[in-house]
PDB file of N, CA and C in Angstrom:
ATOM      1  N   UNK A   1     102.098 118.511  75.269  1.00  0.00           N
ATOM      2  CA  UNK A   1     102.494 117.175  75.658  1.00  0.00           C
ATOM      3  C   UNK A   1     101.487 116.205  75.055  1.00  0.00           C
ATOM      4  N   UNK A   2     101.912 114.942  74.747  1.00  0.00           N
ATOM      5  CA  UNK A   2     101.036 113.831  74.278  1.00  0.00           C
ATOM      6  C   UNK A   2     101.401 112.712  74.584  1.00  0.00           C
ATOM      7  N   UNK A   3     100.268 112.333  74.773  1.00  0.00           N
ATOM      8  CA  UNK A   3     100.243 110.853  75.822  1.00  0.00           C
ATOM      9  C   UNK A   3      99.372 109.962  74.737  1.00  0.00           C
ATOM     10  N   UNK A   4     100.047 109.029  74.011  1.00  0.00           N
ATOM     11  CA  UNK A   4      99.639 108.207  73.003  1.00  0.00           C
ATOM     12  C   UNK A   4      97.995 108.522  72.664  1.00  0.00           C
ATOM     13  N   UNK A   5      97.791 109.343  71.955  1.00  0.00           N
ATOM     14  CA  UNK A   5      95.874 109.858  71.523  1.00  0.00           C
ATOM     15  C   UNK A   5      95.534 110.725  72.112  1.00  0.00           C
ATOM     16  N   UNK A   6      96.585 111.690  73.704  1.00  0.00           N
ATOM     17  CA  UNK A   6      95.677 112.064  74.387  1.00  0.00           C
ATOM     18  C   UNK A   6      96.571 113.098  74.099  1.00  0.00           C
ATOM     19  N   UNK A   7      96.225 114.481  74.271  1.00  0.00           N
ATOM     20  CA  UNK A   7      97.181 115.981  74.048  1.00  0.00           C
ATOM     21  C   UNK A   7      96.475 116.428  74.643  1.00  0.00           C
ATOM     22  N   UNK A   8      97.840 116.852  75.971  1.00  0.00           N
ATOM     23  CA  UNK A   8      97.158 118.520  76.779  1.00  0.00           C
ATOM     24  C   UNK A   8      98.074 119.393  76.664  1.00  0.00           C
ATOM     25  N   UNK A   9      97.607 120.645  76.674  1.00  0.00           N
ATOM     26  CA  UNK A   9      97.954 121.708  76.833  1.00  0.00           C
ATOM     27  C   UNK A   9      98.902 122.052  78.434  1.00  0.00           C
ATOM     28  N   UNK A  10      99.289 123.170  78.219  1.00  0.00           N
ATOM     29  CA  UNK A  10     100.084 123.654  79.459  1.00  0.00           C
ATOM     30  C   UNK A  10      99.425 123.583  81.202  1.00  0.00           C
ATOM     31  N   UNK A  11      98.138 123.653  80.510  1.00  0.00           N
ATOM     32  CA  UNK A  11      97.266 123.662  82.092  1.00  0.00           C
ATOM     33  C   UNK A  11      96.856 121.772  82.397  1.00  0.00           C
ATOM     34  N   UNK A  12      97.635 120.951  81.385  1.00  0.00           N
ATOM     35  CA  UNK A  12      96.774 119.789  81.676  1.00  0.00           C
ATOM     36  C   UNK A  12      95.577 119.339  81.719  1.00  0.00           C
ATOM     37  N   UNK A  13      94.826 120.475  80.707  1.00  0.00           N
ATOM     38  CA  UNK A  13      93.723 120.226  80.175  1.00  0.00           C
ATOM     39  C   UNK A  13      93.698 119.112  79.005  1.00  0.00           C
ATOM     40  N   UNK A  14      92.338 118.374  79.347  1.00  0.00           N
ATOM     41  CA  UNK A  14      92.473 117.722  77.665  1.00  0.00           C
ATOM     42  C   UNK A  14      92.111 118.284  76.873  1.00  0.00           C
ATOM     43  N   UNK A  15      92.993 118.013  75.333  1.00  0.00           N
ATOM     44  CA  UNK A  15      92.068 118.830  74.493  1.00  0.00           C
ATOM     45  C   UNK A  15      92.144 117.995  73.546  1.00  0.00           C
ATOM     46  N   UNK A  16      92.700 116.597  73.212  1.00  0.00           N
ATOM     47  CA  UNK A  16      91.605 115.913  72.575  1.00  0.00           C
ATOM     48  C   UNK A  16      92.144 114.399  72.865  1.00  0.00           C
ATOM     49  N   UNK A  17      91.093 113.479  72.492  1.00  0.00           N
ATOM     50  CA  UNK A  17      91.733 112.458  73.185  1.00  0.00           C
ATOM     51  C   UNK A  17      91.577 110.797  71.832  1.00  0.00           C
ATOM     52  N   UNK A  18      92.374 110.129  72.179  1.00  0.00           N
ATOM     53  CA  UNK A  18      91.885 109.079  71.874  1.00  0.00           C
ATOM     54  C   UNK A  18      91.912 107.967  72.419  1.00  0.00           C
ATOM     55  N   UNK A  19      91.906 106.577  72.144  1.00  0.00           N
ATOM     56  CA  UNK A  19      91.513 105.515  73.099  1.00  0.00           C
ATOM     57  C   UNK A  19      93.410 104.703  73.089  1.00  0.00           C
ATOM     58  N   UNK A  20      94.165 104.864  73.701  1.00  0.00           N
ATOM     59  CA  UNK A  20      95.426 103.871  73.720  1.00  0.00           C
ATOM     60  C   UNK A  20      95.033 102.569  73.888  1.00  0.00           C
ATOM     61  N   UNK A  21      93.953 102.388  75.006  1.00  0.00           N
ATOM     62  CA  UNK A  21      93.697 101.084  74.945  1.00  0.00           C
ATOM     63  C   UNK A  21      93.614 100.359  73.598  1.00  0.00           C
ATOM     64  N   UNK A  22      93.026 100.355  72.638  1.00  0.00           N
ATOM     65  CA  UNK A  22      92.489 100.205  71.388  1.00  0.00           C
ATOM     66  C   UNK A  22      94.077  99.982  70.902  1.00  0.00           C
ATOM     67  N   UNK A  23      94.830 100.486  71.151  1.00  0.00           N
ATOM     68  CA  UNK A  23      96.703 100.069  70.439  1.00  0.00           C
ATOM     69  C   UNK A  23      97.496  98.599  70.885  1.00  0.00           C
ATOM     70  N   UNK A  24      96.646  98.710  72.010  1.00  0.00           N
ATOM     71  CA  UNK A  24      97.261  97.092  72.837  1.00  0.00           C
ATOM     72  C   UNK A  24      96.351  95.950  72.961  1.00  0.00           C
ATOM     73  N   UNK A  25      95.617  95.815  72.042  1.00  0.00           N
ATOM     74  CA  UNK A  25      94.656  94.977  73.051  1.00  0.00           C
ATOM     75  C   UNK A  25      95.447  93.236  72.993  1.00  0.00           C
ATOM     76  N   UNK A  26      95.833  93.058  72.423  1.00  0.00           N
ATOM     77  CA  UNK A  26      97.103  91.568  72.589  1.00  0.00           C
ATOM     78  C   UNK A  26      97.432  91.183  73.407  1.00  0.00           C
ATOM     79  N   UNK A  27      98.286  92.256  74.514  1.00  0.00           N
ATOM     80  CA  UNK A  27      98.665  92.702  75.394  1.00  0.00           C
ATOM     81  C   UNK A  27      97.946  93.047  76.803  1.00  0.00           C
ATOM     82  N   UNK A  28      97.115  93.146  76.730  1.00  0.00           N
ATOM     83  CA  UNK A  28      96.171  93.536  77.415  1.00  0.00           C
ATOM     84  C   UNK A  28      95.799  91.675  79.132  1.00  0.00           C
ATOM     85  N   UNK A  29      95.630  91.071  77.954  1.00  0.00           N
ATOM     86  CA  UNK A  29      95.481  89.776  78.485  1.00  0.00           C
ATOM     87  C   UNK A  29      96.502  89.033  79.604  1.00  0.00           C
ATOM     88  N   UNK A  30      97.915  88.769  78.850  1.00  0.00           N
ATOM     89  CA  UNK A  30      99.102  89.440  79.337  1.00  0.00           C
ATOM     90  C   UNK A  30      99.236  90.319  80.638  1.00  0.00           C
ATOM     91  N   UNK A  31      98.742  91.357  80.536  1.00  0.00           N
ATOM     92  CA  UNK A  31      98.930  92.174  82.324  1.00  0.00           C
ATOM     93  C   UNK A  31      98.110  91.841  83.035  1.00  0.00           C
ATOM     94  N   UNK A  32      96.962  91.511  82.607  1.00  0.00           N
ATOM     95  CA  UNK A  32      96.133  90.900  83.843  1.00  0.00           C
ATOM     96  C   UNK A  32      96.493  89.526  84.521  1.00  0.00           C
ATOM     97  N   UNK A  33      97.166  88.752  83.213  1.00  0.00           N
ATOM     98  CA  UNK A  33      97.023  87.474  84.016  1.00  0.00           C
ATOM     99  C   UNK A  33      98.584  87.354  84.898  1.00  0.00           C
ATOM    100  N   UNK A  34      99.478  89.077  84.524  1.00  0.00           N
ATOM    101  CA  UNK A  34     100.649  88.700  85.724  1.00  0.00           C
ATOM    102  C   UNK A  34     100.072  89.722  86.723  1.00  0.00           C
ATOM    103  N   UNK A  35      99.029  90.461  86.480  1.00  0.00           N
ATOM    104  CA  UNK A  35      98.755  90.860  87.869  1.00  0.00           C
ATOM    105  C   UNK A  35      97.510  90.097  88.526  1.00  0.00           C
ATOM    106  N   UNK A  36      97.299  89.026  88.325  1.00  0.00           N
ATOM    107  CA  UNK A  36      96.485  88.317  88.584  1.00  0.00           C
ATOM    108  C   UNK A  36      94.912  89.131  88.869  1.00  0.00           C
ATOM    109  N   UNK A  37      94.423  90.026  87.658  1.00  0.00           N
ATOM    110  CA  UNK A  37      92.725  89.806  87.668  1.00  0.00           C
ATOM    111  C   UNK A  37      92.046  89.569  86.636  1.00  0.00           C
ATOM    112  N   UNK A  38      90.935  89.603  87.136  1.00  0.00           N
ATOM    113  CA  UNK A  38      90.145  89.125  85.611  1.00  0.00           C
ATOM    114  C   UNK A  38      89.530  90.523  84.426  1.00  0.00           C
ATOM    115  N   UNK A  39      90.028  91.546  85.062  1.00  0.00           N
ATOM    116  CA  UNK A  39      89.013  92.555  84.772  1.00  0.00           C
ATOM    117  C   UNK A  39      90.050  93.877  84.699  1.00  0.00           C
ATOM    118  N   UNK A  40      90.341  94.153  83.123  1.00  0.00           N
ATOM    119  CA  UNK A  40      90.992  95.966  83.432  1.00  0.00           C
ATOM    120  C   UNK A  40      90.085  96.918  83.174  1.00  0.00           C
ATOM    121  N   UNK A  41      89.660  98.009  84.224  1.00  0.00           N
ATOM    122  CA  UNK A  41      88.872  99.338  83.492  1.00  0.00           C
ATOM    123  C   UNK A  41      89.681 100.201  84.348  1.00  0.00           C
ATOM    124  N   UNK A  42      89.842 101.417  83.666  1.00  0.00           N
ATOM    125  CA  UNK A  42      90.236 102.290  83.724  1.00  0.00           C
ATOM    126  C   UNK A  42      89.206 103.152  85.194  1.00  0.00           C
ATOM    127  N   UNK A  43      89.866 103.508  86.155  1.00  0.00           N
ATOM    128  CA  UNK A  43      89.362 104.209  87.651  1.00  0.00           C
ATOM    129  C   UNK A  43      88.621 105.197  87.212  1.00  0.00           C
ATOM    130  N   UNK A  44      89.071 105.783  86.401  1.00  0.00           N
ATOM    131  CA  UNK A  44      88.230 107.190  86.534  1.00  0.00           C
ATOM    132  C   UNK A  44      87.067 106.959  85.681  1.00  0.00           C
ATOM    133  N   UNK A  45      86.798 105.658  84.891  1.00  0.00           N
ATOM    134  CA  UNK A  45      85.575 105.144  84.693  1.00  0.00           C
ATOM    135  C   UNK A  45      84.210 104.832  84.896  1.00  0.00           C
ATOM    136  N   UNK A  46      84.370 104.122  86.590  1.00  0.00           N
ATOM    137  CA  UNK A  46      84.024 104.043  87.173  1.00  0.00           C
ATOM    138  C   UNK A  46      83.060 104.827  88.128  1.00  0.00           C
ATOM    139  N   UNK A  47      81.699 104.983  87.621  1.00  0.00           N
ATOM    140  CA  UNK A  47      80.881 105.838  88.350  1.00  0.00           C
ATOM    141  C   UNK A  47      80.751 105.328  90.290  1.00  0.00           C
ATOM    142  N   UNK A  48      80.512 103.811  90.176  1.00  0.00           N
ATOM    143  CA  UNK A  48      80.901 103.672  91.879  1.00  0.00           C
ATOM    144  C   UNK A  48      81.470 102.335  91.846  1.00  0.00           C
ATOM    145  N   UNK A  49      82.176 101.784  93.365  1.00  0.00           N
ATOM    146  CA  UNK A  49      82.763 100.671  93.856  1.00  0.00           C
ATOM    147  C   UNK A  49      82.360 100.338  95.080  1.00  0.00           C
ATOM    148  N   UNK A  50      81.671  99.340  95.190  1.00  0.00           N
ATOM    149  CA  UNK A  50      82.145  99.246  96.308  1.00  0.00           C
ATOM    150  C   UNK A  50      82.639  98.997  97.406  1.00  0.00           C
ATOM    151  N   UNK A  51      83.368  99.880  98.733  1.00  0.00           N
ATOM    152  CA  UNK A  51      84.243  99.591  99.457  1.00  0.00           C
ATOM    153  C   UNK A  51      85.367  98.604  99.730  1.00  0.00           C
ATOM    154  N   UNK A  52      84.538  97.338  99.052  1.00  0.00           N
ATOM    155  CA  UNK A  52      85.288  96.063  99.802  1.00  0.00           C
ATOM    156  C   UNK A  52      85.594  95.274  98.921  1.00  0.00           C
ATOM    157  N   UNK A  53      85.844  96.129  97.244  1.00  0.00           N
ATOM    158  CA  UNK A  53      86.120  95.668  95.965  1.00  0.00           C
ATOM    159  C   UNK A  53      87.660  95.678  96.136  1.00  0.00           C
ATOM    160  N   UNK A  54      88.490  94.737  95.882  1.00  0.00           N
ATOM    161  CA  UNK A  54      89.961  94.699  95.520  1.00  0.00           C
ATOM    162  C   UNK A  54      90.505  95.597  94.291  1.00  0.00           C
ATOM    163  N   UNK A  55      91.252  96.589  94.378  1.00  0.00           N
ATOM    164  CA  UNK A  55      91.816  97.108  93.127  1.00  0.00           C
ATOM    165  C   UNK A  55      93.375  96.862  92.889  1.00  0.00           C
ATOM    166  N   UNK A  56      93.542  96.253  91.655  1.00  0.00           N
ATOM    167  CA  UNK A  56      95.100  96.621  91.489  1.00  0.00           C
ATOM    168  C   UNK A  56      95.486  97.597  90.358  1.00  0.00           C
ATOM    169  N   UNK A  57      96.293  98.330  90.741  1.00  0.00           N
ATOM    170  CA  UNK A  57      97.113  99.427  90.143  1.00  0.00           C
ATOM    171  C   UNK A  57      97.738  98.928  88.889  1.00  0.00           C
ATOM    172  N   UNK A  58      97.183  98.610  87.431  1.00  0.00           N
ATOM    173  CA  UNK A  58      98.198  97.937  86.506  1.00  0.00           C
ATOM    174  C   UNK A  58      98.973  99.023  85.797  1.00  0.00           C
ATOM    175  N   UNK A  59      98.505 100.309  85.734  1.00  0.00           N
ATOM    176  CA  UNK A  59      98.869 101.492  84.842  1.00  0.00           C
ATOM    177  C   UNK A  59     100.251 101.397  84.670  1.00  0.00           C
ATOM    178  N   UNK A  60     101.594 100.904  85.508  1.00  0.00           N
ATOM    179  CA  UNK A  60     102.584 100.984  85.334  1.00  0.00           C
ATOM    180  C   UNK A  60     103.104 100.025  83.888  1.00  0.00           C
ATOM    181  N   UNK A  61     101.873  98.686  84.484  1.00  0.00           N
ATOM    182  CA  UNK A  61     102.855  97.990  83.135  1.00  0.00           C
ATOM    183  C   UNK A  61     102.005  98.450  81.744  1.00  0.00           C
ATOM    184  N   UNK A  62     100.949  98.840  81.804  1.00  0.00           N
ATOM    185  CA  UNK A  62     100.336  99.643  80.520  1.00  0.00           C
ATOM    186  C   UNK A  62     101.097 100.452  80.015  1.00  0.00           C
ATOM    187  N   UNK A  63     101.772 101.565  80.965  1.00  0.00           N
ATOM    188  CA  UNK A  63     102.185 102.780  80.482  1.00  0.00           C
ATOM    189  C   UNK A  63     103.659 101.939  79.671  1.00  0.00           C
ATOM    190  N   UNK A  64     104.551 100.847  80.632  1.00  0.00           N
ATOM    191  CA  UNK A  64     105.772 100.714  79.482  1.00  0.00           C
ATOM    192  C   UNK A  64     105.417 100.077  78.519  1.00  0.00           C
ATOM    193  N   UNK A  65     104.290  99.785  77.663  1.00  0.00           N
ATOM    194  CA  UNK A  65     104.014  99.330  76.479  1.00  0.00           C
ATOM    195  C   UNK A  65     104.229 100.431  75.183  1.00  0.00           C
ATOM    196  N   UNK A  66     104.247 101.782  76.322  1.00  0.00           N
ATOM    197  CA  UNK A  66     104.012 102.675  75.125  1.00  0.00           C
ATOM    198  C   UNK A  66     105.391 103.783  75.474  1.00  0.00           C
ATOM    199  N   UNK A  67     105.992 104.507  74.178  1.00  0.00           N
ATOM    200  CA  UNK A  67     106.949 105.222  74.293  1.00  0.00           C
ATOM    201  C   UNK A  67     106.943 106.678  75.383  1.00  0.00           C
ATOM    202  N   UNK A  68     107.504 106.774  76.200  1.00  0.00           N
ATOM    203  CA  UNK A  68     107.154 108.044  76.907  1.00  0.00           C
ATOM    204  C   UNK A  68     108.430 108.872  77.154  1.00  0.00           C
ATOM    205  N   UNK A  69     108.379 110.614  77.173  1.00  0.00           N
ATOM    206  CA  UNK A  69     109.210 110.992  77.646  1.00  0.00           C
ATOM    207  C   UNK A  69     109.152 111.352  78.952  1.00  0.00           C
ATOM    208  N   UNK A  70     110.186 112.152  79.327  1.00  0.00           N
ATOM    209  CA  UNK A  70     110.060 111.979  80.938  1.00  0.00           C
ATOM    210  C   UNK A  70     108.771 113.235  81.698  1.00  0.00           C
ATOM    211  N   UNK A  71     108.882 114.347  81.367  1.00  0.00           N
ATOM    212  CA  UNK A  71     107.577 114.722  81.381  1.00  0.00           C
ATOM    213  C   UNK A  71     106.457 113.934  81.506  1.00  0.00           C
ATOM    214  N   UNK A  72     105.832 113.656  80.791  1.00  0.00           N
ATOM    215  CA  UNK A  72     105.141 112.395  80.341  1.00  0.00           C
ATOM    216  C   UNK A  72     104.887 111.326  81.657  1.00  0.00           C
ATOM    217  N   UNK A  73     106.323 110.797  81.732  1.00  0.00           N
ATOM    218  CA  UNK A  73     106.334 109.797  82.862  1.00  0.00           C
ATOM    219  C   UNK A  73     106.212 110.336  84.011  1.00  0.00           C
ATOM    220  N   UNK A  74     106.636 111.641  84.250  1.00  0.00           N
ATOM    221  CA  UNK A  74     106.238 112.776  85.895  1.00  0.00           C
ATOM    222  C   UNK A  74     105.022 112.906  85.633  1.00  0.00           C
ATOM    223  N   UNK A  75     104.505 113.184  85.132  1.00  0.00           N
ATOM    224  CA  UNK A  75     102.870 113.273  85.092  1.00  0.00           C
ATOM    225  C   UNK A  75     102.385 112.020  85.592  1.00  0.00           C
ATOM    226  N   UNK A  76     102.268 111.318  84.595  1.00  0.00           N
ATOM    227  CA  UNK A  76     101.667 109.647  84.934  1.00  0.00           C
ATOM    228  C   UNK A  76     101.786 109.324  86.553  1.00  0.00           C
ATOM    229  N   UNK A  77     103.205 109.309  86.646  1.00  0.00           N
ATOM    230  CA  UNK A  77     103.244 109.362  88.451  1.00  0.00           C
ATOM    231  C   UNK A  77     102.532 109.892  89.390  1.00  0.00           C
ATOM    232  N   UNK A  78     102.148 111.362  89.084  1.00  0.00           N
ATOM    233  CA  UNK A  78     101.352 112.084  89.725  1.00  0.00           C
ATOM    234  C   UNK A  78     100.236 111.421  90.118  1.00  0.00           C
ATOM    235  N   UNK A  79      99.468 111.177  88.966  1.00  0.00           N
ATOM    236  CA  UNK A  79      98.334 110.917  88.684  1.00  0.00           C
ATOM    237  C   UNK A  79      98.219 109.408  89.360  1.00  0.00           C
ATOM    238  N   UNK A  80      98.819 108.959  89.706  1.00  0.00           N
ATOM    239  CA  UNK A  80      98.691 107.872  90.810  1.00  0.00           C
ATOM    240  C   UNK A  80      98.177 107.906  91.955  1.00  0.00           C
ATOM    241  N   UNK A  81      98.102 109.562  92.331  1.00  0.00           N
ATOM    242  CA  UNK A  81      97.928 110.299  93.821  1.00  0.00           C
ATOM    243  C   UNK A  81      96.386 110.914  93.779  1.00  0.00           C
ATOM    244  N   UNK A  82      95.822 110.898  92.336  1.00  0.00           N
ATOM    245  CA  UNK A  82      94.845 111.585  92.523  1.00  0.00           C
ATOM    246  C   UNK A  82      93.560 111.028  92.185  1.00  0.00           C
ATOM    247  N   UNK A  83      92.894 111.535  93.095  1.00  0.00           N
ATOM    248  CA  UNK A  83      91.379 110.862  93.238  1.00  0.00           C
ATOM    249  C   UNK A  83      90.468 110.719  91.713  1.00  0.00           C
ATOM    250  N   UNK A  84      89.834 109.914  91.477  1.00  0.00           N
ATOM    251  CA  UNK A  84      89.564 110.074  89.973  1.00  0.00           C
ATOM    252  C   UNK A  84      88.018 111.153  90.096  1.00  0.00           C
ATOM    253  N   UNK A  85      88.152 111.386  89.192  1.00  0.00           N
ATOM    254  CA  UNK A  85      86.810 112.470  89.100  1.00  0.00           C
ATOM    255  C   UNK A  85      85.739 112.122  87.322  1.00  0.00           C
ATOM    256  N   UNK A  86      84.508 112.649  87.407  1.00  0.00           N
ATOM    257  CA  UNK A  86      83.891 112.750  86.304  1.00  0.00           C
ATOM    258  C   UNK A  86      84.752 114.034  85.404  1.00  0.00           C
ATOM    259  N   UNK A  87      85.093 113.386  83.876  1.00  0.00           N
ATOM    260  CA  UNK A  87      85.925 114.157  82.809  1.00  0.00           C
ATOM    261  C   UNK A  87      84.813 115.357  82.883  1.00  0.00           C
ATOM    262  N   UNK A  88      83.372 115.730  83.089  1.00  0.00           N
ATOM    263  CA  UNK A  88      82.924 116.552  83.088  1.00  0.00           C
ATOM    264  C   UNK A  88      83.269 118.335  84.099  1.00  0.00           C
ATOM    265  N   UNK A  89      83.530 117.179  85.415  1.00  0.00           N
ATOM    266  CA  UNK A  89      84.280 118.217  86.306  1.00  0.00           C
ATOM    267  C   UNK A  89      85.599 118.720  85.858  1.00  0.00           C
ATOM    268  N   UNK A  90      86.201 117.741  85.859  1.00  0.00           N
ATOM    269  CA  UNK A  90      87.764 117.764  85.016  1.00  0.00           C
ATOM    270  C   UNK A  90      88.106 119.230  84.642  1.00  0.00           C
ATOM    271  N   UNK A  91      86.977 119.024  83.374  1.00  0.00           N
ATOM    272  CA  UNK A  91      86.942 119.992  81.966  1.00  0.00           C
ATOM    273  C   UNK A  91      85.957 121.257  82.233  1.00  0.00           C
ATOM    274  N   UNK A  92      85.102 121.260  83.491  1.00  0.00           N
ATOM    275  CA  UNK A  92      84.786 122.844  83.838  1.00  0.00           C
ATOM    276  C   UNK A  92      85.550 123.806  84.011  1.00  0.00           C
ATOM    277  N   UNK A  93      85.190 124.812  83.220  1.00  0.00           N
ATOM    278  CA  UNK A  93      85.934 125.947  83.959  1.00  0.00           C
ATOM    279  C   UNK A  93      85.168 126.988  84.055  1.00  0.00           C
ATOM    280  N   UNK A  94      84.448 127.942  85.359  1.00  0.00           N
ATOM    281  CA  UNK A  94      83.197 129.113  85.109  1.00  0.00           C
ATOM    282  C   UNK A  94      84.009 129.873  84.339  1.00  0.00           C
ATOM    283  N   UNK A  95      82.993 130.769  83.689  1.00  0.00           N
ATOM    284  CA  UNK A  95      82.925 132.070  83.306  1.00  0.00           C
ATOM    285  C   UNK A  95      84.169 132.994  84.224  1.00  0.00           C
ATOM    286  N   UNK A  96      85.228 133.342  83.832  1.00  0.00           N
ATOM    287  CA  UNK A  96      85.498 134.384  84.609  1.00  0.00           C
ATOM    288  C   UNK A  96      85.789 135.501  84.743  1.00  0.00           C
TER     289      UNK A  96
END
């Protein structure tokens, strides 16, 4: 599966990535100012927040900028549900 730069494998591992942001940036300006903030970074970026920081969810109108199949779009959904983590944990896997 590939998600504009990003390709995983069957386990939803990454295995290599690139920046989509970097495809829109025009656009970019545009979603913030209809979701009214001043500021897009990506969650799982984010080493801390805190508590009493406002977040809005823009990923939906990011994602229809770019072509997706439906796979693709079931995933993305998912990933709405899940807690963000360091790509380091992500991408562990022990010895087994």
């Amino acid at each position: 599966m590939t998600i504009d730069g990003f390709r995983f494998d069957q386990n939803a591992k990454i295995v290599e990535h690139g920046d989509p942001m970097r495809q829109i940036p025009d656009d970019l300006p545009g979603i913030a100012a209809a979701a009214g903030v001043d500021l897009i970074v990506s969650q799982w970026e984010v080493p801390y927040r805190a508590p009493d920081v406002e977040v809005t969810d823009v990923t939906s109108d990011i994602v229809a900028l770019f072509v997706v199949d439906e796979e693709t779009a079931g995933f993305l959904a998912q990933m709405a549900d899940v807690e963000p983590m360091p790509l380091e944990e992500l991408l562990y896997q022990p010895e087994q």
